[in-house]
Protein backbone atom coordinates (compact mmCIF):
# COMPACT_ATOMS: atom_id res chain seq x y z
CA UNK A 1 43.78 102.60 92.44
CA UNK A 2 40.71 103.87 94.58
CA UNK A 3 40.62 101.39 97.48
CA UNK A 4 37.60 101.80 99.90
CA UNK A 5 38.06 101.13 104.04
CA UNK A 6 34.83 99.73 105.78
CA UNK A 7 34.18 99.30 109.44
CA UNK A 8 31.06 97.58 108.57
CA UNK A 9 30.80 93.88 109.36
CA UNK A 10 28.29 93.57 106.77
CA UNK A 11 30.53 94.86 103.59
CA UNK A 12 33.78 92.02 104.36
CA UNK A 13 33.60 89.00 102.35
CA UNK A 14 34.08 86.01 104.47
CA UNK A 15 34.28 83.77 100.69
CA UNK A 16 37.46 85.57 100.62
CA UNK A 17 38.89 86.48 104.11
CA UNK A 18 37.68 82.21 105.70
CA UNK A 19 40.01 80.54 103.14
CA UNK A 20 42.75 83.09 103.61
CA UNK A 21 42.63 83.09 107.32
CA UNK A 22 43.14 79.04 107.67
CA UNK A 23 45.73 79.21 105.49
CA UNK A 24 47.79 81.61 107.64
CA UNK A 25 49.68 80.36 110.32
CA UNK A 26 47.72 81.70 113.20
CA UNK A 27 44.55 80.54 111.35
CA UNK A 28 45.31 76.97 110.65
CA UNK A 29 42.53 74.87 112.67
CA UNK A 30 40.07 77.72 112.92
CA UNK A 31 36.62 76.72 111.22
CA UNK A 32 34.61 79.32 109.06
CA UNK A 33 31.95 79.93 111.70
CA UNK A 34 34.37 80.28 114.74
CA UNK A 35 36.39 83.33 112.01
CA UNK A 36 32.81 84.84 110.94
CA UNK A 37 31.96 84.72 114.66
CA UNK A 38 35.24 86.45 115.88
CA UNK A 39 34.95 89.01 112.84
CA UNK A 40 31.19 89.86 114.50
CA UNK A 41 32.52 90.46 117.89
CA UNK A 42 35.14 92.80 117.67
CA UNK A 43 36.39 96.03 115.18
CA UNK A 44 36.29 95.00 111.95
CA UNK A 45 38.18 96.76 109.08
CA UNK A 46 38.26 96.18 105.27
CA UNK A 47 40.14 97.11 101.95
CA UNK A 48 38.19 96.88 99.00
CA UNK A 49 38.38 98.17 95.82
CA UNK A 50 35.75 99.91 93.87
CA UNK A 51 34.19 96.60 92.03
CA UNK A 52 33.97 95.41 95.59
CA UNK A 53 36.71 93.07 95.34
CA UNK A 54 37.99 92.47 99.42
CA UNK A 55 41.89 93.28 98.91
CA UNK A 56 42.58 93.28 102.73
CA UNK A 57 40.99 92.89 106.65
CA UNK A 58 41.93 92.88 110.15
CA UNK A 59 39.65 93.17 113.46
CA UNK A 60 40.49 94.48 116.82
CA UNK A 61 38.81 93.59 120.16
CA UNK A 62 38.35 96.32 122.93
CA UNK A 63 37.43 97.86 125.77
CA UNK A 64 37.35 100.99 123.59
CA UNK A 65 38.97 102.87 126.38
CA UNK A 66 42.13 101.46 127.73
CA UNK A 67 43.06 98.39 125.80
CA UNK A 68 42.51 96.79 122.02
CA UNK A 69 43.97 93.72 120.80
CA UNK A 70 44.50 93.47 116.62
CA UNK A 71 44.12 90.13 115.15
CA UNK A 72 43.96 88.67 111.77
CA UNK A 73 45.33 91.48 109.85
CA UNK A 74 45.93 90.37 106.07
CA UNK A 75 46.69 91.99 102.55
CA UNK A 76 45.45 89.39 99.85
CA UNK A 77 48.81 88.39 97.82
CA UNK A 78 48.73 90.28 94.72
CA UNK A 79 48.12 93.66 96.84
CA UNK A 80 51.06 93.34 98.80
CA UNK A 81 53.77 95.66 99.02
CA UNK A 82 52.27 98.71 98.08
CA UNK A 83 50.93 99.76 101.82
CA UNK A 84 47.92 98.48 102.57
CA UNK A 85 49.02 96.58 105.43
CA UNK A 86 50.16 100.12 107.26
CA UNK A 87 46.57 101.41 105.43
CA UNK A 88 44.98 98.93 107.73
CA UNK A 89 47.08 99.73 110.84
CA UNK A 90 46.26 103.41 110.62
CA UNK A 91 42.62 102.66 109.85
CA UNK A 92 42.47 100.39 112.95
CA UNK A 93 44.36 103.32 115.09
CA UNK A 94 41.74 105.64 113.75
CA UNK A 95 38.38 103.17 113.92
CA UNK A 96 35.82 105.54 115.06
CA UNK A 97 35.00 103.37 118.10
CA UNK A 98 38.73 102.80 119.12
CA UNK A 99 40.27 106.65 118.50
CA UNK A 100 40.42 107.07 122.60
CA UNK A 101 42.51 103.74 123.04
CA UNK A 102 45.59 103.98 124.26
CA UNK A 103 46.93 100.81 124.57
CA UNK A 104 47.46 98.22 121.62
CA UNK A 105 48.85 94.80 121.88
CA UNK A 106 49.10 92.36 118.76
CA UNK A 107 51.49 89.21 118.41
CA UNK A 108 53.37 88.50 115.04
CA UNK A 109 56.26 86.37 114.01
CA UNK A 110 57.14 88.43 111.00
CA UNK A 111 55.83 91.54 111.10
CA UNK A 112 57.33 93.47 113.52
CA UNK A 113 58.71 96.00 110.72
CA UNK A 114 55.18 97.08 109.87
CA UNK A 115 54.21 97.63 113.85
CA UNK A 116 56.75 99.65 114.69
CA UNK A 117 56.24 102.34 112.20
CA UNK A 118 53.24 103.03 114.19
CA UNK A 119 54.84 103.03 117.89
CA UNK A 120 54.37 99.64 118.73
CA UNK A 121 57.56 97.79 120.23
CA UNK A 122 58.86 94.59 121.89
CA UNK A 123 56.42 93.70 124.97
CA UNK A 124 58.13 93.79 128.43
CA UNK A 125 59.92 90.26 129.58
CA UNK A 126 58.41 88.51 132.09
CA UNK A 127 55.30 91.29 131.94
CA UNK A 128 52.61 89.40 129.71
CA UNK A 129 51.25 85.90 130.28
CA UNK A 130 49.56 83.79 128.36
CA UNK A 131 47.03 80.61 128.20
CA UNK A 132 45.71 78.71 125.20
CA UNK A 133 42.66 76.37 126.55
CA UNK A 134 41.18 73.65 124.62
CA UNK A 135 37.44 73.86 125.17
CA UNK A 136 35.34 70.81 124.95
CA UNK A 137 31.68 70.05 124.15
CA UNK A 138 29.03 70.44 126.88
């Protein structure tokens, strides 16, 4: 199977990767425009096959120097399991604006597996804080 990896916003399909992303758990709320929006302003990268067909995505936000952040990294169902998912990890580690980061930082509640393969570990207790804000109209 000769899969394809993009960095180019232009070449993800948002008919595919807006459905998926609401229906994951950390994409549940999010409206298309607000995912096509976050896509556009960060690192994206894509899995497609030959016919064009979008078989996986993820995006990274950066400094491109010291820190990156991956989000929304997702193998469509029926491409599962056969590596894409560390293809996208590696491609995201090697984006050609993000090869001189050297720190990463992600949060997952199941995929720790896959992350670790690629140096990533358990974040430091007590070291990282968070906030979630709920904006409101002007």
């Amino acid at each position: 199977m000769n899969v394809i990896t993009s960095y180019e916003f232009d070449e993800l399909d948002f008919n595919v990767i807006v459905p998926e992303t609401q229906n994951s758990y950390w994409g549940e709320g999010r409206t298309k425009d607000g995912i096509i929006q976050s896509f556009r302003n960060s690192f994206p990268v894509g899995l497609r096959l030959q016919s064009g067909e979008q078989i996986g995505w993820a995006r990274a936000t950066s400094d491109t120097v010291y820190h990156a952040y991956i989000y929304d990294l997702q193998v469509m169902p029926a491409y599962r399991r056969r590596g894409f998912g560390n293809r996208l990890v590696k491609d995201l580690l090697n984006h050609p604006d993000l090869k001189r980061v050297t720190g990463w930082m992600l949060s997952t509640r199941n995929q720790h597996r896959l992350y670790r393969k690629f140096g990533f570990s358990d974040a430091v207790p007590g070291r990282y804080m968070t906030m979630i804000r709920t904006v409101t109209g002007d």
